[in-house]
C-alpha atoms as a PDB file:
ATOM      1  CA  UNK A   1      23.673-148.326 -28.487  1.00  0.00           C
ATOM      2  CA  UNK A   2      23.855-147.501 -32.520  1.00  0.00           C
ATOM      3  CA  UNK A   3      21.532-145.244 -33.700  1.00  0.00           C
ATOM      4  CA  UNK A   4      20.470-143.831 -37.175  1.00  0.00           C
ATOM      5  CA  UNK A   5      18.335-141.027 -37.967  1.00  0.00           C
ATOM      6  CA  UNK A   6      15.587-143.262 -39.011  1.00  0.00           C
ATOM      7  CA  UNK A   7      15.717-144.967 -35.581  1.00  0.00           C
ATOM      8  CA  UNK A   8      16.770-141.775 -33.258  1.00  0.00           C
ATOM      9  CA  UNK A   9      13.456-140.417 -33.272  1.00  0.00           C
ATOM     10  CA  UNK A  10       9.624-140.675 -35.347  1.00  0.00           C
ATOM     11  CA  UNK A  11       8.441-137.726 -36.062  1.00  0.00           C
ATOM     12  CA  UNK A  12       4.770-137.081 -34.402  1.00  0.00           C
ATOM     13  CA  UNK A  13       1.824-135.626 -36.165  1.00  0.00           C
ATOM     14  CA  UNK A  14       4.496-135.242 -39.253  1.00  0.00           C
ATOM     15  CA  UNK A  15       1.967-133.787 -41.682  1.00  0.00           C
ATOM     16  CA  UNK A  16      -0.510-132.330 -39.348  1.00  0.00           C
ATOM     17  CA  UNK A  17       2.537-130.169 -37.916  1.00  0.00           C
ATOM     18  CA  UNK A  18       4.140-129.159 -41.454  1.00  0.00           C
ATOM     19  CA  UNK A  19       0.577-128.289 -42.852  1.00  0.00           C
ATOM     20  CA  UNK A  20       0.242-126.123 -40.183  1.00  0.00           C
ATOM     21  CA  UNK A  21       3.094-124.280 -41.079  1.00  0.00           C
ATOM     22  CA  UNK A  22       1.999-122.780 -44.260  1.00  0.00           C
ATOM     23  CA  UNK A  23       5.608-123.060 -45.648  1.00  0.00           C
ATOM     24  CA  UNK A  24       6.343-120.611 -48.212  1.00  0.00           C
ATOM     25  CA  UNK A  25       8.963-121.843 -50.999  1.00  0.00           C
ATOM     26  CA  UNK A  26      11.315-118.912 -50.135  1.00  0.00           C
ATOM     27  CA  UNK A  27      10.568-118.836 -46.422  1.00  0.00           C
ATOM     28  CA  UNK A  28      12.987-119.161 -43.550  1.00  0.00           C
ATOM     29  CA  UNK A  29      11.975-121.644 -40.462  1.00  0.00           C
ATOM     30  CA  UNK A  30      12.970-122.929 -37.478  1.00  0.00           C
ATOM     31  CA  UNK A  31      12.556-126.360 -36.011  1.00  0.00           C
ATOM     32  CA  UNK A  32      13.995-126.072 -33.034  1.00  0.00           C
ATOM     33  CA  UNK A  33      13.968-129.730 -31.671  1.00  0.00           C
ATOM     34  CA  UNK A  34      15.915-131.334 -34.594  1.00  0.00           C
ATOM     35  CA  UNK A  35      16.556-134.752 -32.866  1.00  0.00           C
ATOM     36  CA  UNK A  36      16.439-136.975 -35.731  1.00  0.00           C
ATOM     37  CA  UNK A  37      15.684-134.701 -38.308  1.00  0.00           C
ATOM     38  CA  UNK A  38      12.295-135.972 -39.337  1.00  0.00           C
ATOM     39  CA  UNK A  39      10.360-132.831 -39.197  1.00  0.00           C
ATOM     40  CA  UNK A  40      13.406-131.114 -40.697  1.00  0.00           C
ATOM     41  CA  UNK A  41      13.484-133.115 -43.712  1.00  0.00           C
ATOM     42  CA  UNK A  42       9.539-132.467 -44.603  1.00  0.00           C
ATOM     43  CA  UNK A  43       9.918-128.903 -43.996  1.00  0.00           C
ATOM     44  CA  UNK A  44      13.330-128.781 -46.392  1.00  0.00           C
ATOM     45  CA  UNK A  45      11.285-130.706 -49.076  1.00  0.00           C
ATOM     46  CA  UNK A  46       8.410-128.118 -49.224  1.00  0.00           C
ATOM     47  CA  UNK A  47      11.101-125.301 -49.483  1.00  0.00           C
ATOM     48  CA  UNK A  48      12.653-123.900 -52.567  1.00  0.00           C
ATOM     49  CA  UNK A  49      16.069-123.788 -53.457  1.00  0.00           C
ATOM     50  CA  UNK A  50      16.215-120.285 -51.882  1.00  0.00           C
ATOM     51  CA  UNK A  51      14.288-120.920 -48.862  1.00  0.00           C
ATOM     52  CA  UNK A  52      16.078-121.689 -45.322  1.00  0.00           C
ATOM     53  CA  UNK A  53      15.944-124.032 -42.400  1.00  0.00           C
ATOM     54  CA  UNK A  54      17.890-123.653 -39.043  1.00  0.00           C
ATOM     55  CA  UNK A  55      17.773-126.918 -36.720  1.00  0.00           C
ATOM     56  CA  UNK A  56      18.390-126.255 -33.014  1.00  0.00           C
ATOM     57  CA  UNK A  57      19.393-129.595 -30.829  1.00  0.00           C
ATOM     58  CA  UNK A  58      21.071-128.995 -27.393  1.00  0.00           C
ATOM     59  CA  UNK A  59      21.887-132.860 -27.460  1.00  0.00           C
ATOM     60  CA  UNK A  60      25.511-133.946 -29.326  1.00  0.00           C
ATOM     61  CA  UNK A  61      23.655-137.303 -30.438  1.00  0.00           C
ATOM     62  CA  UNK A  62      21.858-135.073 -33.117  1.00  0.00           C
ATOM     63  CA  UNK A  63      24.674-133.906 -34.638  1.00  0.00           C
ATOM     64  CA  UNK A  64      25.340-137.477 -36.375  1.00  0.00           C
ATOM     65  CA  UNK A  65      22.110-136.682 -38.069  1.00  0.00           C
ATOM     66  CA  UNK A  66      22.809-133.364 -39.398  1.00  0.00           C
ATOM     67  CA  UNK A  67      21.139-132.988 -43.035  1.00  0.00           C
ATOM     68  CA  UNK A  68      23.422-132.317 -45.903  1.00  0.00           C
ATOM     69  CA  UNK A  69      21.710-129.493 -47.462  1.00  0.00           C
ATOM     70  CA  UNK A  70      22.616-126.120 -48.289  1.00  0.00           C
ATOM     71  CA  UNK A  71      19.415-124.994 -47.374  1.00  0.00           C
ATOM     72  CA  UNK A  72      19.860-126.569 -44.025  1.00  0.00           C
ATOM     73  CA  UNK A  73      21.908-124.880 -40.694  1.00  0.00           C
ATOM     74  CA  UNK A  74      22.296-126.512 -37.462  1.00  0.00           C
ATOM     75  CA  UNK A  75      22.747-125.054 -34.042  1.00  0.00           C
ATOM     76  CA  UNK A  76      23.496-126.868 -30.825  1.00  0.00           C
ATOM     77  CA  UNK A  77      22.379-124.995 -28.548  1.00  0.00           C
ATOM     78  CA  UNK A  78      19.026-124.671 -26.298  1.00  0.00           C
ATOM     79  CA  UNK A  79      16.334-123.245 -28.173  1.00  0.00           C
ATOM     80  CA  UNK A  80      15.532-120.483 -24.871  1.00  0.00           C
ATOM     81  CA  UNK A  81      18.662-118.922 -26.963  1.00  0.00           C
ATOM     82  CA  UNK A  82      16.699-118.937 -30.517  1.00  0.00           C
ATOM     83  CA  UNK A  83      16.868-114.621 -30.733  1.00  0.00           C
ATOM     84  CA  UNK A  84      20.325-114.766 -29.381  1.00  0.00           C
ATOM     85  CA  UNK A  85      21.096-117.297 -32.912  1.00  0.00           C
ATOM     86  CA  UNK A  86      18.626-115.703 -35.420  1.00  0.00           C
ATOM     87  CA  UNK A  87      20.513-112.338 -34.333  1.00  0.00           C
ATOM     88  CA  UNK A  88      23.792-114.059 -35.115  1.00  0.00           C
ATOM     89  CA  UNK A  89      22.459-115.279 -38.287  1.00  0.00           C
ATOM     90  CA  UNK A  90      21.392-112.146 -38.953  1.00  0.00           C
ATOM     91  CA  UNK A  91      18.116-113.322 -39.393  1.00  0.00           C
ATOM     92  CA  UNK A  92      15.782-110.618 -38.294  1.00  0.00           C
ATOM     93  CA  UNK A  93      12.429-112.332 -39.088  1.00  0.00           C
ATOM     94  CA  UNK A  94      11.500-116.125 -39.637  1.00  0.00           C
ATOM     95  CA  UNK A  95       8.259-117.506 -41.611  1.00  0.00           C
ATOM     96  CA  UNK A  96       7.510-120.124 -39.051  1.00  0.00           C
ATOM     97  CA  UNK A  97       8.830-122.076 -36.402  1.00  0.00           C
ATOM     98  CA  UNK A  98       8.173-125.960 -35.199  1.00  0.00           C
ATOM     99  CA  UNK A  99       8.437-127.243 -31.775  1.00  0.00           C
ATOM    100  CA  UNK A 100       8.603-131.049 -31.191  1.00  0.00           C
ATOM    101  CA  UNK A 101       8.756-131.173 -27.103  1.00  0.00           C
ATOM    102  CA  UNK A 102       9.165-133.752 -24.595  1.00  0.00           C
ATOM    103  CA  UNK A 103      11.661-136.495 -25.032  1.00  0.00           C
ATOM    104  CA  UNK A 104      12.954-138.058 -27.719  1.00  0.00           C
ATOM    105  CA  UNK A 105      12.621-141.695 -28.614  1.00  0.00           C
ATOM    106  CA  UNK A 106      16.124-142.213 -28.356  1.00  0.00           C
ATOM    107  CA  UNK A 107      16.163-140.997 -25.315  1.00  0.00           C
ATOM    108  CA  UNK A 108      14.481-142.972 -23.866  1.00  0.00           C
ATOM    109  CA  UNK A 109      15.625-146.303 -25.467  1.00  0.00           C
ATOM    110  CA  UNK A 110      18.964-145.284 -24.407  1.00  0.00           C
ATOM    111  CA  UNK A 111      20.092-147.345 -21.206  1.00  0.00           C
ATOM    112  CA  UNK A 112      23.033-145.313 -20.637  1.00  0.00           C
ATOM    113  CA  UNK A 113      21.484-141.557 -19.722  1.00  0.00           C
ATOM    114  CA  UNK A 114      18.994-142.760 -17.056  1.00  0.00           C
ATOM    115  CA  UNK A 115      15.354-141.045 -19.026  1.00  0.00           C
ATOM    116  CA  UNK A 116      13.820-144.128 -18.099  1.00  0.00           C
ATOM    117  CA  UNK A 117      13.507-146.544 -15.551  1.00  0.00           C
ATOM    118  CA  UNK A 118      13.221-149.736 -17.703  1.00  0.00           C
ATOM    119  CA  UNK A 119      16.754-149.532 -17.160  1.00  0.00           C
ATOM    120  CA  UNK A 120      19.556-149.931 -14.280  1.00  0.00           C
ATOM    121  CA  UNK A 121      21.739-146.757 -15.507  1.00  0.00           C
ATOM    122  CA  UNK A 122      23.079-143.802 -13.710  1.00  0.00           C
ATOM    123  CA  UNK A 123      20.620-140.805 -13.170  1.00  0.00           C
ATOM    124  CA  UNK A 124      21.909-138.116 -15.254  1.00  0.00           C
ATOM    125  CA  UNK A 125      18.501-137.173 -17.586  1.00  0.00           C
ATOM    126  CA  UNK A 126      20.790-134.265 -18.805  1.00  0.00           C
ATOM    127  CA  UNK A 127      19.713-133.010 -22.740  1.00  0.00           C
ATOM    128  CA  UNK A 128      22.894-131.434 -22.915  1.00  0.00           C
ATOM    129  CA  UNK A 129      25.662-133.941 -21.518  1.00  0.00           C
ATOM    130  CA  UNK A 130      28.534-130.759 -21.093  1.00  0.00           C
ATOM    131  CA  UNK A 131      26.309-128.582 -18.415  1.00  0.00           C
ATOM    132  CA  UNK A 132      23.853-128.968 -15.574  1.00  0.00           C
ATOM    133  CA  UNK A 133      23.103-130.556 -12.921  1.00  0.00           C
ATOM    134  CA  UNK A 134      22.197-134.549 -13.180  1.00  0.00           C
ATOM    135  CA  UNK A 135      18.874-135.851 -11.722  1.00  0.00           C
ATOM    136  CA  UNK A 136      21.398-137.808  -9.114  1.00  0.00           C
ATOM    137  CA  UNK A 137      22.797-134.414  -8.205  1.00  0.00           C
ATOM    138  CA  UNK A 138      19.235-133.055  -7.787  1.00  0.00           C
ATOM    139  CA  UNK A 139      18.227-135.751  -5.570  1.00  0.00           C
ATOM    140  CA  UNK A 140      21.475-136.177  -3.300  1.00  0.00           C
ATOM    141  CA  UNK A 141      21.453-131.864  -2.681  1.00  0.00           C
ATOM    142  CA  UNK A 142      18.296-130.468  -2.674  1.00  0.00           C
ATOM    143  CA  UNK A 143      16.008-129.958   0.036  1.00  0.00           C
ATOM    144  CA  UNK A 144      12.937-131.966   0.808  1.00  0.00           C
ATOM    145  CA  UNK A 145      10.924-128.965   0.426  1.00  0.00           C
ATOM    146  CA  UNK A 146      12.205-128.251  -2.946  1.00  0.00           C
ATOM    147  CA  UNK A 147      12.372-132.138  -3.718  1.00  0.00           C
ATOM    148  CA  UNK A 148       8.250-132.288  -2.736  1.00  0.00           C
ATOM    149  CA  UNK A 149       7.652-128.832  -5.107  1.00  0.00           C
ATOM    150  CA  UNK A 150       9.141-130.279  -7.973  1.00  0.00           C
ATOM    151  CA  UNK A 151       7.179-133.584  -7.636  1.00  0.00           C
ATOM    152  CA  UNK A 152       4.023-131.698  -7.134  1.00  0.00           C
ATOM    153  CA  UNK A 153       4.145-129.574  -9.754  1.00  0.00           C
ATOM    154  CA  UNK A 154       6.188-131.033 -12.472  1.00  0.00           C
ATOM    155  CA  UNK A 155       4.839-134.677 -11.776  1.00  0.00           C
ATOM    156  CA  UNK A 156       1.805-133.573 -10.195  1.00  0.00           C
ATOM    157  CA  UNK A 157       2.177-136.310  -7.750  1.00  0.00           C
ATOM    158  CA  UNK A 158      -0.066-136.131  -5.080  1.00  0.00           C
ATOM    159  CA  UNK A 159       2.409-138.236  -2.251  1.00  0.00           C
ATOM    160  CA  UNK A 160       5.091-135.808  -2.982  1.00  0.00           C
ATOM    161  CA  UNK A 161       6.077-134.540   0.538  1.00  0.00           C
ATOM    162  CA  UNK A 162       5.968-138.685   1.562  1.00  0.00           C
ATOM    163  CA  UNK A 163       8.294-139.361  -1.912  1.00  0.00           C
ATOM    164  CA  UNK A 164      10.299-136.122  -1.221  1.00  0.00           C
ATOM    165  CA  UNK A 165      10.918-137.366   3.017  1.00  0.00           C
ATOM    166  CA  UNK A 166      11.949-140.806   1.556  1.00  0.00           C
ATOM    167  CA  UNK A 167      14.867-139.733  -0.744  1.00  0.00           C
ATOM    168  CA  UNK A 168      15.953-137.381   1.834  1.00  0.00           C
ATOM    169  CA  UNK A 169      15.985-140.439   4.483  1.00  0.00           C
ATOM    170  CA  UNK A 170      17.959-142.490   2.199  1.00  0.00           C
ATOM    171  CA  UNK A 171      20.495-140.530   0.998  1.00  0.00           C
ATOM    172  CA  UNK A 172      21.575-139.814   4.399  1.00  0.00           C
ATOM    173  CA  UNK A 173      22.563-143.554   4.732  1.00  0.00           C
ATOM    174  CA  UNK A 174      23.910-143.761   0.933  1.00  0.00           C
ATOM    175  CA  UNK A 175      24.239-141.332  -2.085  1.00  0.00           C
ATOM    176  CA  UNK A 176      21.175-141.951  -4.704  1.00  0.00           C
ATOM    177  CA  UNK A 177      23.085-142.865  -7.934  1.00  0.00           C
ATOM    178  CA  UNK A 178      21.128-145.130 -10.288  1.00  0.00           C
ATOM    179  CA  UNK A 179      17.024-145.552 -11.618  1.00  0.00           C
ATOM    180  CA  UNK A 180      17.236-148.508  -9.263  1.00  0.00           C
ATOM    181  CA  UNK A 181      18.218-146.715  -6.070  1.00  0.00           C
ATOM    182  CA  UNK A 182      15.461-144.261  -6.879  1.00  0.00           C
ATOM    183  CA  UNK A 183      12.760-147.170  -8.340  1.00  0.00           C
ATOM    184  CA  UNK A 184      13.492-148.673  -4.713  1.00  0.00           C
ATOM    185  CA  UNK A 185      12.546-145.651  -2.601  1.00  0.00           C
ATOM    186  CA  UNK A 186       9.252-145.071  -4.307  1.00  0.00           C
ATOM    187  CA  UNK A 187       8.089-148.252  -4.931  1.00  0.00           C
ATOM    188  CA  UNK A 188       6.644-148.427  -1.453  1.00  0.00           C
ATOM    189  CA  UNK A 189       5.283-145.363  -1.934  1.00  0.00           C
ATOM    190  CA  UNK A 190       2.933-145.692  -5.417  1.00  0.00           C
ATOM    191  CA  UNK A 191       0.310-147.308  -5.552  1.00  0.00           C
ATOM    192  CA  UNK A 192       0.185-150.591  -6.700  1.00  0.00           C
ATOM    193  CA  UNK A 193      -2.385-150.302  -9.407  1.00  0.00           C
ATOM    194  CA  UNK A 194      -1.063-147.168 -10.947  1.00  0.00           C
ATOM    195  CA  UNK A 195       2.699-147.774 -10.448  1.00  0.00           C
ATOM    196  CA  UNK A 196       4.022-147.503 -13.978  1.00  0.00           C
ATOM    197  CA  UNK A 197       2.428-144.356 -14.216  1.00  0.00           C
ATOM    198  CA  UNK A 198       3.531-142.143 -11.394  1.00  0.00           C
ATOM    199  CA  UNK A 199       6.818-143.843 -11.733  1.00  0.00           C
ATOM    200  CA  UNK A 200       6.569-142.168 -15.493  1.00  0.00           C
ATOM    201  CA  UNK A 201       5.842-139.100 -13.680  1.00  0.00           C
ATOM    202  CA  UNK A 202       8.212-138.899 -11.004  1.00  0.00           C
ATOM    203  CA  UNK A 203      10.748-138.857 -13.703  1.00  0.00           C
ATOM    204  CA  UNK A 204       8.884-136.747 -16.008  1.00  0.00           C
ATOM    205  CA  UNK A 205       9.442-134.979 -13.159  1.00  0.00           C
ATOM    206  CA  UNK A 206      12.783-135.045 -12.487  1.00  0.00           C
ATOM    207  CA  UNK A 207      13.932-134.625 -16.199  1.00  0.00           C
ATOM    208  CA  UNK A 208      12.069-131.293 -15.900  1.00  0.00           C
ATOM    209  CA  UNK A 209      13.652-129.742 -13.570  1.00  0.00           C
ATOM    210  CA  UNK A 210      17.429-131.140 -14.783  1.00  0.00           C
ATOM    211  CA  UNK A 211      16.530-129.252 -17.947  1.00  0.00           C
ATOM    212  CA  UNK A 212      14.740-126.039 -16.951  1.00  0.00           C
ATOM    213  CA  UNK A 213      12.035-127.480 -19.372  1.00  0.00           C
ATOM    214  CA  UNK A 214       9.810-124.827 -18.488  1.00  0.00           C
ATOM    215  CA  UNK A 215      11.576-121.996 -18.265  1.00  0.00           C
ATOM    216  CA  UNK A 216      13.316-123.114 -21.259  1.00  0.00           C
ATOM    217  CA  UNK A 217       9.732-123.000 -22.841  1.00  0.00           C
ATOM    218  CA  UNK A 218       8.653-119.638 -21.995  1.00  0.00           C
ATOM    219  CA  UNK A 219      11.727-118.325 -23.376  1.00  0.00           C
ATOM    220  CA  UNK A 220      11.582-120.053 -26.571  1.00  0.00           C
ATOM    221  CA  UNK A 221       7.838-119.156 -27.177  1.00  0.00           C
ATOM    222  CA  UNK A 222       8.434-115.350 -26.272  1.00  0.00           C
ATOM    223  CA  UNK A 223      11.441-115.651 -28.567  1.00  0.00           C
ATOM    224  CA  UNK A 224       9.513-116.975 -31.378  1.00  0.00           C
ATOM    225  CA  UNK A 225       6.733-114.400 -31.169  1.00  0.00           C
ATOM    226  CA  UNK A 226       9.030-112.080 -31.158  1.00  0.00           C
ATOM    227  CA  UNK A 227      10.590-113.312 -34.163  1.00  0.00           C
ATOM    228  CA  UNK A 228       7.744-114.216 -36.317  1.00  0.00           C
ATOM    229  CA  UNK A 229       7.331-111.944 -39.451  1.00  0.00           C
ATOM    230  CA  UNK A 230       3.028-111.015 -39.504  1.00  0.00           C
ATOM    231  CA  UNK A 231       1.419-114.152 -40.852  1.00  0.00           C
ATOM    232  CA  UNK A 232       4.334-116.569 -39.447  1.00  0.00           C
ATOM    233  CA  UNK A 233       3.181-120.095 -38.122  1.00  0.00           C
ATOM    234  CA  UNK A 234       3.900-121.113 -34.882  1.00  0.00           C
ATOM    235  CA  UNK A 235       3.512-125.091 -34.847  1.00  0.00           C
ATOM    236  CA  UNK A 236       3.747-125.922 -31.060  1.00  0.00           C
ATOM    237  CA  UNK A 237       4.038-130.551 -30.519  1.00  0.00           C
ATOM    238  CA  UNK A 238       3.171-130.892 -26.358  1.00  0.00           C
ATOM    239  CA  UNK A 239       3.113-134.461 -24.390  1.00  0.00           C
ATOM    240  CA  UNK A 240       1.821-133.147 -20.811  1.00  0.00           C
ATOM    241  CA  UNK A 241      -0.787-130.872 -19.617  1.00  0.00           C
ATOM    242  CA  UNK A 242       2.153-128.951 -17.980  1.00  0.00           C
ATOM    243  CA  UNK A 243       3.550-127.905 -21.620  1.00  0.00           C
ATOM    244  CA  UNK A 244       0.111-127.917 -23.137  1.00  0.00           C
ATOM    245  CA  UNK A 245      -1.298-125.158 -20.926  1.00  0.00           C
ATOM    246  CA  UNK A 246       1.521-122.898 -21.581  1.00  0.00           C
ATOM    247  CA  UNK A 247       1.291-123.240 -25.302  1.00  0.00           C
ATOM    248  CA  UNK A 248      -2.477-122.908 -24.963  1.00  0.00           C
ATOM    249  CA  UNK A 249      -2.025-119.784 -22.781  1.00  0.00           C
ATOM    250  CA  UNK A 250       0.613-118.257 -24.944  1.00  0.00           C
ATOM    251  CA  UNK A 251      -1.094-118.821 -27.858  1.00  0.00           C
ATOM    252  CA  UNK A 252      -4.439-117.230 -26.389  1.00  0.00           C
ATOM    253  CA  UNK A 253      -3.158-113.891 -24.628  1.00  0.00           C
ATOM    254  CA  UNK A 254       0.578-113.777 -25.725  1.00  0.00           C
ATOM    255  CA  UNK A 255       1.622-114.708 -21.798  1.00  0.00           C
ATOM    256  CA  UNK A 256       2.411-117.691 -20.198  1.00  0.00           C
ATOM    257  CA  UNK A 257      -0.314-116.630 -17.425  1.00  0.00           C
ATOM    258  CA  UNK A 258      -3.513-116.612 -20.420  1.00  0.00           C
ATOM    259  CA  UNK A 259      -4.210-113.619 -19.249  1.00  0.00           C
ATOM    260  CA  UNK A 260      -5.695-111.387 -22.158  1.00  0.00           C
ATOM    261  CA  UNK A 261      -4.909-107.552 -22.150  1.00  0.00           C
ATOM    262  CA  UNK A 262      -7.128-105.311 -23.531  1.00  0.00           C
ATOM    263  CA  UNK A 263      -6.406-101.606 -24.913  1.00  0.00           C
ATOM    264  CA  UNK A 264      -8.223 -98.263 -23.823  1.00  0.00           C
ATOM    265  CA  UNK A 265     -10.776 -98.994 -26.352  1.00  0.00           C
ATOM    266  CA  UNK A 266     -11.947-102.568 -25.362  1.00  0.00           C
ATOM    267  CA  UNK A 267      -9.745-104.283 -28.295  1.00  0.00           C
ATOM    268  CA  UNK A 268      -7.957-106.927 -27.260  1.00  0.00           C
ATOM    269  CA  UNK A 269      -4.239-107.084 -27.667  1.00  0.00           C
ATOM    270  CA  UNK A 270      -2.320-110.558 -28.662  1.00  0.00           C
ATOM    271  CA  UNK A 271      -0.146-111.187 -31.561  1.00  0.00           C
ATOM    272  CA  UNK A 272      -1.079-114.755 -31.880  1.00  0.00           C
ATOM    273  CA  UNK A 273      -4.189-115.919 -33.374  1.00  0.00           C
ATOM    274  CA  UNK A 274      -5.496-119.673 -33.108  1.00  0.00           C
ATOM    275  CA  UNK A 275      -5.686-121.183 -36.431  1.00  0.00           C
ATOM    276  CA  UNK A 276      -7.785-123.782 -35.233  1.00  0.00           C
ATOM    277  CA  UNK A 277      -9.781-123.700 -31.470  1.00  0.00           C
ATOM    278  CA  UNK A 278      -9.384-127.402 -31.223  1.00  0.00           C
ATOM    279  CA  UNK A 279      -6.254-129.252 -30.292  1.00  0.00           C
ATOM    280  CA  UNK A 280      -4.861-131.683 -33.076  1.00  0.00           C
ATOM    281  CA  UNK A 281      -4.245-135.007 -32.191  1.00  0.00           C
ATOM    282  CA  UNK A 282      -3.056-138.149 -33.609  1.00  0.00           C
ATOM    283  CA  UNK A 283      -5.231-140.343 -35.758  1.00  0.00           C
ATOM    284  CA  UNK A 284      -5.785-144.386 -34.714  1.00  0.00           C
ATOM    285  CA  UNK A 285      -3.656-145.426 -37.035  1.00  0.00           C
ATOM    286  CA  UNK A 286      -0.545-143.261 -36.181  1.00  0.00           C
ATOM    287  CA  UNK A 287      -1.393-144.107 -31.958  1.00  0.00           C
ATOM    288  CA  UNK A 288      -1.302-148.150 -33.209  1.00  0.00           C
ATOM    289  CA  UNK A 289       2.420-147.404 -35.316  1.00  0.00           C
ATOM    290  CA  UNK A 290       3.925-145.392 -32.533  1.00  0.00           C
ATOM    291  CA  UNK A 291       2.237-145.915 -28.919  1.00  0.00           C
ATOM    292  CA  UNK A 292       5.045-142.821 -27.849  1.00  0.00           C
ATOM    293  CA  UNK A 293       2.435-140.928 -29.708  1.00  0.00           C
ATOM    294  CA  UNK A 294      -0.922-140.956 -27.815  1.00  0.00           C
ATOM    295  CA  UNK A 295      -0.307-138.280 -25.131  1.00  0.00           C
ATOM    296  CA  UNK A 296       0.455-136.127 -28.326  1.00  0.00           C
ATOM    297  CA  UNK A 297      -1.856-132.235 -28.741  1.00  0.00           C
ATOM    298  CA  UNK A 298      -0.289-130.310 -32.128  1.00  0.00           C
ATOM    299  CA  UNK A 299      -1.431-126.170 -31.553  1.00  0.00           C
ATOM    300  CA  UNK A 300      -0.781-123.892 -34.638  1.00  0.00           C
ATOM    301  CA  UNK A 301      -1.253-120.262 -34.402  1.00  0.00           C
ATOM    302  CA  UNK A 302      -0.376-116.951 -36.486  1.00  0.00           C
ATOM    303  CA  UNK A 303       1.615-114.175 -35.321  1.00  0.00           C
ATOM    304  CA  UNK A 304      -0.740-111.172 -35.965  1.00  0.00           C
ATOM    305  CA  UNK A 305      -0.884-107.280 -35.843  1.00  0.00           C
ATOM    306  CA  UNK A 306      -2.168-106.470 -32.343  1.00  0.00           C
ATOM    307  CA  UNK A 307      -3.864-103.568 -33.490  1.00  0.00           C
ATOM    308  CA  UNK A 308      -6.441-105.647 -35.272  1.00  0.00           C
ATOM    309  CA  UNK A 309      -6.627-108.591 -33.121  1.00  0.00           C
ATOM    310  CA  UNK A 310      -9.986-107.446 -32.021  1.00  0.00           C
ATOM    311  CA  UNK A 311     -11.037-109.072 -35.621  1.00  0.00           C
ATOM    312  CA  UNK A 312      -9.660-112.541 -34.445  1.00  0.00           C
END
């Protein structure tokens, strides 16, 4: 499959997502899901010729659409490792970081790394081909207890022990290989109306877990905050209510759990304030140019002093 960087990926909520980074000229950011470099390229034409961008991309694909720009470095590697970077970059404080999350367009249009099940290919679902286990891996060696957890909670699937008891039952008669073998164990098991669906979410599902999405997450967001110089932009992309109520919650209280801590005197204490209460979403018209779109919820908040969050 040939891709270019036009095709690799469109960039969701482009504007909405830049705007909400409040780019200084001389600022440094992060976008640390580079992909095809669309959000890279509107952040690098708002900067000055002494401002800096650093693209993160676990995936070797985005390297052929690396932008040739002084102004511009790329790192493969996860973004749960963005402190471990911005320390090697000696980069001790960023303006404002952009997260893009979920699964690239290209993705899932390519037939060769099993993200999707419009296509017979082998189940690997693996962001970062050199590491990890693949979904196929997952499915052939884990229990059926841990198999039903991760299609309860990360595809929120309410048949998941029945789904989970199936694979197991299979595999013992042959290994689980390809998005066919898998389509044909479940098939019996969705229902009929809301098929394409669950099938979406049983490898939503999947994918998660091959990736460590979530943990991945947490890191990254904890990283960021960490990182963001007071008045810093956090511009958080989600496509599930599994990413979206992390972000929320981390954006709220500062913790994953939402859970909002309060000093001896009654102030609270978070270092990230809301710059708008309601989520962002995409308008008609971008929904009607790019379906891939519509599950889309943009969050933007500002890394604060805790000692006068109480003035949020």
């Amino acid at each position: 499959m040939i891709t270019t960087a036009e095709t690799y990926h469109t960039p969701v909520l482009l504007q909405e997502s830049i705007d909400g980074l409040d780019i200084k000229p001389d600022g440094v950011y992060v976008d640390v899901t580079f992909g095809g470099g669309g959000h890279s390229k509107e952040i690098l034409r708002r900067l000055g010729k002494n401002g800096h961008l650093y693209g993160f991309d676990q995936d070797e694909d985005a390297e052929k659409n690396i932008l040739d720009d002084d102004r511009f470095t790329f790192v493969r590697s996860n973004f749960r490792y963005l402190t471990n970077w911005m320390r090697y970059y000696n980069v001790e404080h960023i303006d404002g970081l952009l997260a893009d999350l979920g699964v690239s367009s290209h993705h899932f249009d390519d037939e060769t790394r099993g993200f999707s099940f419009r296509f017979e290919a082998p189940l690997d679902m693996r962001m970062n081909k050199r590491s990890g286990m693949t979904a196929a891996e997952i499915l052939n060696d884990y229990s059926e207890e841990q198999l039903a957890d991760i299609f309860y909670v990360y595809g929120e699937l309410k048949n998941a022990r029945k789904i989970a008891s199936a694979v197991v039952k299979a595999r013992e008669e042959k290994r689980i290989e390809t998005t066919g073998d898998l389509m044909q164990i479940a098939e019996k098991l969705l229902q009929r109306e809301r098929e394409k669906k669950e099938t979406a979410k049983l490898f939503q599902a999947l994918r998660i877990e091959v990736n460590h999405e979530m943990d991945a997450l947490k890191e990254m967001l904890s990283g960021a905050c960490a990182t963001l110089r007071e008045g810093g932009r956090l511009s958080v992309i989600t496509y599930h209510s599994l990413e979206d109520r992390i972000v929320k919650n981390f954006m709220k209280a500062g913790n994953v759990e939402g859970k909002v801590k309060q000093d001896f005197f009654g102030r609270t204490e978070a270092p990230l304030r809301a710059i708008s209460n309601k989520v962002i979403v995409p308008s008609d018209e971008e929904q009607q140019q790019n379906p891939r779109s519509r599950s889309a919820k943009l969050r933007v908040a500002e890394r604060i002093d805790s000692i006068n969050s109480e003035n949020r």
